[in-house]
PDB file of N, CA and C in Angstrom:
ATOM      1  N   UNK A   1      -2.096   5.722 -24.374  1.00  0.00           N
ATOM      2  CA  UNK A   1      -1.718   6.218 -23.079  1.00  0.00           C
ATOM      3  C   UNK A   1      -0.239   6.006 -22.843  1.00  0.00           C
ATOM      4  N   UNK A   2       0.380   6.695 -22.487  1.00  0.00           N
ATOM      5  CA  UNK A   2       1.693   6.604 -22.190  1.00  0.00           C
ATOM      6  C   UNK A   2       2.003   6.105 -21.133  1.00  0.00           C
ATOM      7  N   UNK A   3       2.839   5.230 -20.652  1.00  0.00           N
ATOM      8  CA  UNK A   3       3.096   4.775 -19.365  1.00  0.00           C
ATOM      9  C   UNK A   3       3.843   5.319 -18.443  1.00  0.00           C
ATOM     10  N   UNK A   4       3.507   4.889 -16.854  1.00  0.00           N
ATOM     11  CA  UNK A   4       3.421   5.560 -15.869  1.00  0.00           C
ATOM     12  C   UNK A   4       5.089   5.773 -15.305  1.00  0.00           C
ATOM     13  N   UNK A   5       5.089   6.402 -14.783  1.00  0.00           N
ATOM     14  CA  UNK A   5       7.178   7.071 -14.482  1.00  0.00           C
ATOM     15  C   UNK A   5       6.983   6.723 -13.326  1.00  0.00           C
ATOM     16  N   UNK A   6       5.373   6.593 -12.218  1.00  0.00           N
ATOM     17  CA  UNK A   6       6.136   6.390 -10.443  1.00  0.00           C
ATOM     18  C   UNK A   6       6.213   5.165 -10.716  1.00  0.00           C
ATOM     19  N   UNK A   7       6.910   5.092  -9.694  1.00  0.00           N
ATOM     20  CA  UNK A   7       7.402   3.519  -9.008  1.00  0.00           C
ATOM     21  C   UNK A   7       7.083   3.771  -7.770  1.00  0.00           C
ATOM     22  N   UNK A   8       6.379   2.460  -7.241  1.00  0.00           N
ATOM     23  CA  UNK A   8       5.385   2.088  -6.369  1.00  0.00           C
ATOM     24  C   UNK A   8       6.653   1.232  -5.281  1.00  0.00           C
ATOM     25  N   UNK A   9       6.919   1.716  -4.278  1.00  0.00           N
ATOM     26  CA  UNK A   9       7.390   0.657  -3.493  1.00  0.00           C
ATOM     27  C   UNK A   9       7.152  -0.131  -1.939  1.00  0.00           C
ATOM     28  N   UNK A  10       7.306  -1.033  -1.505  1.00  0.00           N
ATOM     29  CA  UNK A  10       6.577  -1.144  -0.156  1.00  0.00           C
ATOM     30  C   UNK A  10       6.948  -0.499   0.893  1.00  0.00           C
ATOM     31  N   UNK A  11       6.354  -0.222   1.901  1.00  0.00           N
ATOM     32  CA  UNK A  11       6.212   0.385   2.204  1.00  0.00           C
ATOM     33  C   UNK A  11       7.328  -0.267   3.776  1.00  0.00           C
ATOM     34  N   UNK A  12       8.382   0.072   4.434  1.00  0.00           N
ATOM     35  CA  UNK A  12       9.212  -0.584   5.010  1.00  0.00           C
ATOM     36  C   UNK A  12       9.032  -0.362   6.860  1.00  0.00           C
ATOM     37  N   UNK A  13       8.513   0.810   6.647  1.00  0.00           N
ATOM     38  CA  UNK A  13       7.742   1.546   8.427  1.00  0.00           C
ATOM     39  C   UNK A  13       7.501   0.292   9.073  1.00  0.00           C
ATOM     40  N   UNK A  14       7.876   0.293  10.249  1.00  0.00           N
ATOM     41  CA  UNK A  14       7.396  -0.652  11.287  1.00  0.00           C
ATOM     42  C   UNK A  14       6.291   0.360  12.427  1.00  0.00           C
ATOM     43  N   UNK A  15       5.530  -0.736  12.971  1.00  0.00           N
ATOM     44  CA  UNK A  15       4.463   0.233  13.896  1.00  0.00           C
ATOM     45  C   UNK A  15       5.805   0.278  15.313  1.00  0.00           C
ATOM     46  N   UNK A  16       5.592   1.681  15.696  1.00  0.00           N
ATOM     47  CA  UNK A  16       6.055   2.213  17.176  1.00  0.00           C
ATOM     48  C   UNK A  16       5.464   1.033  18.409  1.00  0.00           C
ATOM     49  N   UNK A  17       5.768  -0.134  18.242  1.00  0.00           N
ATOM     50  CA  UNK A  17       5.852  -0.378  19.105  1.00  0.00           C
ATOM     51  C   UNK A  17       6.150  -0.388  20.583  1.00  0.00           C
ATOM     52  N   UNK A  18       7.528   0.215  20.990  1.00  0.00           N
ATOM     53  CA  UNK A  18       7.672   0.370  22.134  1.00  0.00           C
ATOM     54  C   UNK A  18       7.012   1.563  22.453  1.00  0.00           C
ATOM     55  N   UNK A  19       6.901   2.335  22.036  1.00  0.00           N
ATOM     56  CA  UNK A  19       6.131   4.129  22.213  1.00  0.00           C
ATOM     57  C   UNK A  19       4.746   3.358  22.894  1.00  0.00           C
ATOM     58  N   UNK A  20       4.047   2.447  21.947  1.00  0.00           N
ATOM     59  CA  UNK A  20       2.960   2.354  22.593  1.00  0.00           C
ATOM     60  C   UNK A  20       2.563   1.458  23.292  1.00  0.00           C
ATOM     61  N   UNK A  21       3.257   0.880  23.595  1.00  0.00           N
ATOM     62  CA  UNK A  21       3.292  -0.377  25.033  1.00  0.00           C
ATOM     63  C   UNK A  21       3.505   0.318  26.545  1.00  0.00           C
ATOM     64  N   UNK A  22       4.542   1.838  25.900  1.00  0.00           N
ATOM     65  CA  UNK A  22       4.790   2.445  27.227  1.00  0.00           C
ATOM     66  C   UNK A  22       3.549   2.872  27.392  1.00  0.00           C
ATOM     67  N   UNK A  23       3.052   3.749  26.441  1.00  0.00           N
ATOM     68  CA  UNK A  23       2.232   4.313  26.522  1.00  0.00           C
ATOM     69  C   UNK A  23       0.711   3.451  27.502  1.00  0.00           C
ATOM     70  N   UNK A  24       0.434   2.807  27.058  1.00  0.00           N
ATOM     71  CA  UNK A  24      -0.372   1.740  27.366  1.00  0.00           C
ATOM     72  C   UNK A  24      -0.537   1.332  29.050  1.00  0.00           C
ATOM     73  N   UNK A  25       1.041   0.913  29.073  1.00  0.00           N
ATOM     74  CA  UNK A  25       1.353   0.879  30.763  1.00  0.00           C
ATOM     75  C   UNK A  25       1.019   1.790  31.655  1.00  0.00           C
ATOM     76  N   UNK A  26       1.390   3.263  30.842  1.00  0.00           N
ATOM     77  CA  UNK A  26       1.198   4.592  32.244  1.00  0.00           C
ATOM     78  C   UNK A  26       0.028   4.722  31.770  1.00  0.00           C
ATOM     79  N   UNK A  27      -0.823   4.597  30.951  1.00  0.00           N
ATOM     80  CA  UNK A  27      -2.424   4.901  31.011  1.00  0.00           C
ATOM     81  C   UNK A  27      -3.219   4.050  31.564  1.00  0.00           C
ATOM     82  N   UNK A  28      -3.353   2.943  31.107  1.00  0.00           N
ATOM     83  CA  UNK A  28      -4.343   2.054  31.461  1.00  0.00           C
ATOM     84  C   UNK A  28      -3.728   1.143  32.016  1.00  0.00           C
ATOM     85  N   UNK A  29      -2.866   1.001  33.297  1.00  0.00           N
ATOM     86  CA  UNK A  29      -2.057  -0.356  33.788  1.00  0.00           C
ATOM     87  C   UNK A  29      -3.227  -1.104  34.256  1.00  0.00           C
ATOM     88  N   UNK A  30      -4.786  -1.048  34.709  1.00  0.00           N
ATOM     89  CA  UNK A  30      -5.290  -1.951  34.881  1.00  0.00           C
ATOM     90  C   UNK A  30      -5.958  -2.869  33.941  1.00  0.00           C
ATOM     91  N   UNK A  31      -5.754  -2.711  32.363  1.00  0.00           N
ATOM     92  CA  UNK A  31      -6.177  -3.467  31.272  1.00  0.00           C
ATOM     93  C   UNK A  31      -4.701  -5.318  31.600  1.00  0.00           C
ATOM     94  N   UNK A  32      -5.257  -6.047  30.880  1.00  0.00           N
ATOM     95  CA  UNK A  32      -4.616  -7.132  30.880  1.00  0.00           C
ATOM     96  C   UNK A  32      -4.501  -7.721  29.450  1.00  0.00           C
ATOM     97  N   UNK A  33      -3.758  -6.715  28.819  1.00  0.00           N
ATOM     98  CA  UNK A  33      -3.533  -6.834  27.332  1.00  0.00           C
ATOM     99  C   UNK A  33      -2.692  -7.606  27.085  1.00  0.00           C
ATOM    100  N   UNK A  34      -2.809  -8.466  25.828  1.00  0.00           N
ATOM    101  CA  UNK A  34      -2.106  -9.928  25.481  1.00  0.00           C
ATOM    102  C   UNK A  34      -0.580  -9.076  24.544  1.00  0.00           C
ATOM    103  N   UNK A  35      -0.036  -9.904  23.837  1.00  0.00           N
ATOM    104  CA  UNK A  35       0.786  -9.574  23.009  1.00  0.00           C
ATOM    105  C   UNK A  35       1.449  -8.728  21.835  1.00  0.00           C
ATOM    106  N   UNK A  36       0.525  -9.357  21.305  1.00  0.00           N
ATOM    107  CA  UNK A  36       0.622  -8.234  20.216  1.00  0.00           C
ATOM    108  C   UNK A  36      -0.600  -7.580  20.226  1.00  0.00           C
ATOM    109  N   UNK A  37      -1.382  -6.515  20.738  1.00  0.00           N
ATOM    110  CA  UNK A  37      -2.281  -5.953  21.254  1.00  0.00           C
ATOM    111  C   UNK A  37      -1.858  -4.433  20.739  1.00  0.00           C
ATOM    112  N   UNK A  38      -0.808  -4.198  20.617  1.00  0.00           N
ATOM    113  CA  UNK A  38      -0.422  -3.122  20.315  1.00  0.00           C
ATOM    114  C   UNK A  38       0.026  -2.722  18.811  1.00  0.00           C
ATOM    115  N   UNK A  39      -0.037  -4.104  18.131  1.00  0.00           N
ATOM    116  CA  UNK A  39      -0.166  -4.052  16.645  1.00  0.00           C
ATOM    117  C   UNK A  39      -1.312  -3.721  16.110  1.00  0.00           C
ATOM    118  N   UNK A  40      -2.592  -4.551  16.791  1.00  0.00           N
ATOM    119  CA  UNK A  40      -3.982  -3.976  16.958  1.00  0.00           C
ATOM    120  C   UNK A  40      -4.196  -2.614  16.502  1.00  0.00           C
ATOM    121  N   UNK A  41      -3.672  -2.255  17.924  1.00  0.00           N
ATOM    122  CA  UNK A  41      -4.169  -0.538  17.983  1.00  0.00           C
ATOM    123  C   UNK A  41      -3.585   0.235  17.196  1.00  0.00           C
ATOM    124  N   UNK A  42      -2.384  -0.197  16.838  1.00  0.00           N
ATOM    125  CA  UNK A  42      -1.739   0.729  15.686  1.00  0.00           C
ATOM    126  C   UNK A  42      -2.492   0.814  14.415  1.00  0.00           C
ATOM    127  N   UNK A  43      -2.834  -0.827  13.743  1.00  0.00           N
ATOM    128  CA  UNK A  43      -3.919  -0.691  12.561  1.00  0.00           C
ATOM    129  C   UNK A  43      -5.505  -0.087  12.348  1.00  0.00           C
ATOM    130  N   UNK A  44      -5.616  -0.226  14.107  1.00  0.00           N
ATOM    131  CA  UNK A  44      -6.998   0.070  14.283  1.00  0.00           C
ATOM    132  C   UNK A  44      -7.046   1.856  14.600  1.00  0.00           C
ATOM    133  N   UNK A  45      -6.056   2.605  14.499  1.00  0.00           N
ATOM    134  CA  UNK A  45      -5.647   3.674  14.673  1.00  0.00           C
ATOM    135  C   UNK A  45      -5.715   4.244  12.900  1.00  0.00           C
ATOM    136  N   UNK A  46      -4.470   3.488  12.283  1.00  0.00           N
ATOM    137  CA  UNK A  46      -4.375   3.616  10.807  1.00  0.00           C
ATOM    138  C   UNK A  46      -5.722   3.446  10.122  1.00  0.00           C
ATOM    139  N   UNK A  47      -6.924   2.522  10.137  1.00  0.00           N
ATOM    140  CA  UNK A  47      -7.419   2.665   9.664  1.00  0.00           C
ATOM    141  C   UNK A  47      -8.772   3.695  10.034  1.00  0.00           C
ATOM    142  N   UNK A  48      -8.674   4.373  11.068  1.00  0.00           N
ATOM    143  CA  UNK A  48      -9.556   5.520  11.532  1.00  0.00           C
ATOM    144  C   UNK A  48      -8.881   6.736  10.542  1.00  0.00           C
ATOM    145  N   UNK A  49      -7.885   6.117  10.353  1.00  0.00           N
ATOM    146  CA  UNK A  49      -7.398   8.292   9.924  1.00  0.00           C
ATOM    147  C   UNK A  49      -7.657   7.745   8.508  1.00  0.00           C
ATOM    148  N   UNK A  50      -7.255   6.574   7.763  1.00  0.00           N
ATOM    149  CA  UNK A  50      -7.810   6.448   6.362  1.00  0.00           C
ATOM    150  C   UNK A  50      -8.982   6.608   6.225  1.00  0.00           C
ATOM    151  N   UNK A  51     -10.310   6.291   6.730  1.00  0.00           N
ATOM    152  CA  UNK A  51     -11.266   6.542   7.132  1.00  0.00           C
ATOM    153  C   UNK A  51     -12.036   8.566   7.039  1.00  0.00           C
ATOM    154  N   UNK A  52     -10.985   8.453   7.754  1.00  0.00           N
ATOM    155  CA  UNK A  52     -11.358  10.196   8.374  1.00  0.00           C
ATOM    156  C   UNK A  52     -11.010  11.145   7.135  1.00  0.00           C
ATOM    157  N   UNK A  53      -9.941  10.585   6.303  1.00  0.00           N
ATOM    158  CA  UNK A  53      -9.010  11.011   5.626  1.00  0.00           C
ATOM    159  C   UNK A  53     -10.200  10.813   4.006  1.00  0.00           C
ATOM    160  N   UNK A  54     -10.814  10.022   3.971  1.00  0.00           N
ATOM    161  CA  UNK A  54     -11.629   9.711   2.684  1.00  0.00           C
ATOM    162  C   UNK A  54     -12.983  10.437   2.801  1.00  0.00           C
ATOM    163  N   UNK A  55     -13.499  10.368   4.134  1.00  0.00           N
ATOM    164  CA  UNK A  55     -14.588  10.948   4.559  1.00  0.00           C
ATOM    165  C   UNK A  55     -14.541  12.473   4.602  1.00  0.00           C
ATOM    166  N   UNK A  56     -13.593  12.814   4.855  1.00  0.00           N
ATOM    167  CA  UNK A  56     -13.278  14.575   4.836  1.00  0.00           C
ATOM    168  C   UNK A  56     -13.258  15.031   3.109  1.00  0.00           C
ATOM    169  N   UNK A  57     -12.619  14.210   2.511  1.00  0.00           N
ATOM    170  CA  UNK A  57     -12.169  14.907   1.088  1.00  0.00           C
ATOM    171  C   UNK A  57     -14.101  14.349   0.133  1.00  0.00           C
ATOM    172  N   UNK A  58     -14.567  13.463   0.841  1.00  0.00           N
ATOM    173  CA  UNK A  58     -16.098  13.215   0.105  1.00  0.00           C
ATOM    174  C   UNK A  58     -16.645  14.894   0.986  1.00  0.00           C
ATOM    175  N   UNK A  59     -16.493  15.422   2.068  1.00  0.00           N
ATOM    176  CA  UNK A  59     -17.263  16.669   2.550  1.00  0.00           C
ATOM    177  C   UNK A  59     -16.715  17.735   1.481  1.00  0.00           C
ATOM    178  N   UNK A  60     -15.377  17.406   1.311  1.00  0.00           N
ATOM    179  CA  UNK A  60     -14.461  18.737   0.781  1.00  0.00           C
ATOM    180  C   UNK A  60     -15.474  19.016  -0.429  1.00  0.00           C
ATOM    181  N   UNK A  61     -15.478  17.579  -1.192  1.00  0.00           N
ATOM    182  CA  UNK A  61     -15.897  18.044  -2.519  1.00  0.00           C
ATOM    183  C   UNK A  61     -17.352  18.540  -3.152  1.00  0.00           C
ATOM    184  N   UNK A  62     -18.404  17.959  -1.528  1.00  0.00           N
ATOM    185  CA  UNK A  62     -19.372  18.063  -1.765  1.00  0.00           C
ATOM    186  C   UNK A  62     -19.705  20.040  -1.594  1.00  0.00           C
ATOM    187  N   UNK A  63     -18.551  20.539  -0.993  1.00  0.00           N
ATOM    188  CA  UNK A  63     -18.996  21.835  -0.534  1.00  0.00           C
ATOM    189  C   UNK A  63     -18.049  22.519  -1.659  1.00  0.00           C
ATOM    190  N   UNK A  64     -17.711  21.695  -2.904  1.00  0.00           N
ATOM    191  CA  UNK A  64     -16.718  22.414  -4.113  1.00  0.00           C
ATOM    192  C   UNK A  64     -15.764  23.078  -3.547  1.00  0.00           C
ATOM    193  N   UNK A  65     -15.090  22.237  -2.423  1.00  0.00           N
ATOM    194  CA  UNK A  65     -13.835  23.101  -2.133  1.00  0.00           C
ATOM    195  C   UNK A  65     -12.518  22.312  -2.746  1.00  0.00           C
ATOM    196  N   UNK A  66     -11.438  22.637  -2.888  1.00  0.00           N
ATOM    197  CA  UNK A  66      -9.896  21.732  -3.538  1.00  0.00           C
ATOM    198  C   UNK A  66      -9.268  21.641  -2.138  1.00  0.00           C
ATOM    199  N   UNK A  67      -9.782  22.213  -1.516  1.00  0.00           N
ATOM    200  CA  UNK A  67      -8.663  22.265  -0.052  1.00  0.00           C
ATOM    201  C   UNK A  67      -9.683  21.616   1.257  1.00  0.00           C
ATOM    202  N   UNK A  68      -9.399  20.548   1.858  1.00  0.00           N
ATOM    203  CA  UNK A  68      -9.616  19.774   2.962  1.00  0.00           C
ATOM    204  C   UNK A  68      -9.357  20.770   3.992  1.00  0.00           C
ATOM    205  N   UNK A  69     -10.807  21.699   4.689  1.00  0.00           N
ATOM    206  CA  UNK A  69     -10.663  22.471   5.928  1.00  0.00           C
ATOM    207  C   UNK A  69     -11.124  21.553   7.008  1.00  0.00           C
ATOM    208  N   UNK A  70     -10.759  22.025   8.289  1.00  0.00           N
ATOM    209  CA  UNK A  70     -10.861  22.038   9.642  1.00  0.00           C
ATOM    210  C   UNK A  70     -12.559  21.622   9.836  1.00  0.00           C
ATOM    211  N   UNK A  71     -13.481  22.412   9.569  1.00  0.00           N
ATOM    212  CA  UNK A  71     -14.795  21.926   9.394  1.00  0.00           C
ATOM    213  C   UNK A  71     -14.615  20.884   8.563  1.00  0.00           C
ATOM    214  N   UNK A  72     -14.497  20.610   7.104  1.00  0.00           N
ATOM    215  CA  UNK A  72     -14.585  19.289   6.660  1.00  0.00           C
ATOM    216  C   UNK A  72     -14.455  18.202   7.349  1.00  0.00           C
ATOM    217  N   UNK A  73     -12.950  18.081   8.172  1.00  0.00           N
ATOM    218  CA  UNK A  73     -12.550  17.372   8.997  1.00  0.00           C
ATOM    219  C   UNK A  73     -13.098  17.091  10.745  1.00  0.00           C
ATOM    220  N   UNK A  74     -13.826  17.867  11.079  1.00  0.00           N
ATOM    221  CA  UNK A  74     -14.863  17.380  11.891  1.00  0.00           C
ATOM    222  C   UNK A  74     -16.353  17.060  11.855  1.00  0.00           C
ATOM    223  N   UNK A  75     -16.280  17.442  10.741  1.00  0.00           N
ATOM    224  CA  UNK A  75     -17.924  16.601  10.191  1.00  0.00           C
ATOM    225  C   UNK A  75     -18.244  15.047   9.798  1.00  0.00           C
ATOM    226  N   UNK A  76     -16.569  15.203   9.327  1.00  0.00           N
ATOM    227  CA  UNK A  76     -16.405  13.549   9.315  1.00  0.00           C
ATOM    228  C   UNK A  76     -16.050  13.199  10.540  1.00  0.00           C
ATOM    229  N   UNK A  77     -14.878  13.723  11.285  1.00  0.00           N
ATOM    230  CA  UNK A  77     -15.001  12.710  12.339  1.00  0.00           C
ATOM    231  C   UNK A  77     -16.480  12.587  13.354  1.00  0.00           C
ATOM    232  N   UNK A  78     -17.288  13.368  13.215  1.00  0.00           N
ATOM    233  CA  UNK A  78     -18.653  13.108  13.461  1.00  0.00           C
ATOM    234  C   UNK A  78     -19.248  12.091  13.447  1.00  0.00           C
ATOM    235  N   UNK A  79     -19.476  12.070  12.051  1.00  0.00           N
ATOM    236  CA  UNK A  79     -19.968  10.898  11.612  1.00  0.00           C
ATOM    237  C   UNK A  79     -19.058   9.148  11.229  1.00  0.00           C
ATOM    238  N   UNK A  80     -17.929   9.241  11.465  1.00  0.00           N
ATOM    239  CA  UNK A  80     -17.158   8.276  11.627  1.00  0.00           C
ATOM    240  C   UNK A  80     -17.291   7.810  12.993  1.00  0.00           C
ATOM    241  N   UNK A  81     -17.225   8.840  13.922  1.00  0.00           N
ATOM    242  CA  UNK A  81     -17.572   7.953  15.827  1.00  0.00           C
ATOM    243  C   UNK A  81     -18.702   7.533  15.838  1.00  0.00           C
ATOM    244  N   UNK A  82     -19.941   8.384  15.271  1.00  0.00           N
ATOM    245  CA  UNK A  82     -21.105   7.979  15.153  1.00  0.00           C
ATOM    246  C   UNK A  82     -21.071   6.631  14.882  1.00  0.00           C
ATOM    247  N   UNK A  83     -20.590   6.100  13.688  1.00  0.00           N
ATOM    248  CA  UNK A  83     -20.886   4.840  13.319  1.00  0.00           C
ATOM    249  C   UNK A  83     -19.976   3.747  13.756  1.00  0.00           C
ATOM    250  N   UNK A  84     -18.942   3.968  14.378  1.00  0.00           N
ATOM    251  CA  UNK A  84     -18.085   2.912  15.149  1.00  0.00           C
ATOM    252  C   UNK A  84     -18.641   3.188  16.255  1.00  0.00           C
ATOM    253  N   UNK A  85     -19.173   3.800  16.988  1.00  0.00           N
ATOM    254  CA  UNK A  85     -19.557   3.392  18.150  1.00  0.00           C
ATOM    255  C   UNK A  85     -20.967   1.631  17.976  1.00  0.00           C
ATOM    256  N   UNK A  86     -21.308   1.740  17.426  1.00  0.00           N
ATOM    257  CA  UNK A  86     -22.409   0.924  17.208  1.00  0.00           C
ATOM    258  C   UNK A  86     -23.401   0.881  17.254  1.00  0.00           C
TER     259      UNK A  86
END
């Protein structure tokens, strides 16, 4: 096997913090959210679309398509709320 040419590097993005603290304030000012609360929601955000994002391409392939459609992508999120809800 010949070895690999990418180079892998970390990844340097910080979460939008202030975006979503504002955000937070003009929506829900009656929550009493702690500190970093908004790091939370950012990961807990990230890992819904990885989620959504793995679950769509398992629909894609089951219907032999190469291309991730619009239906794919709400069948999973279907069944992804389905099961986080509890």
């Amino acid at each position: 096997m010949a070895p690999s040419t990418t180079v892998t590097r970390p990844v340097k993005r910080k979460a939008p913090r202030t975006f979503l603290k504002r955000t937070l304030k003009q929506k829900k000012r009656y929550l009493g959210l702690g500190r970093c609360c908004d790091l939370l929601i950012h990961l807990n955000s990230l890992l819904f679309v990885q989620r959504l994002a793995e679950e769509s391409r398992t629909n894609a392939c089951e219907s032999k398509s190469r291309v991730i459609k619009k239906d794919h992508v709400l069948a999973a999120a279907k069944v992804i709320l389905k099961k986080s809800k509890g």
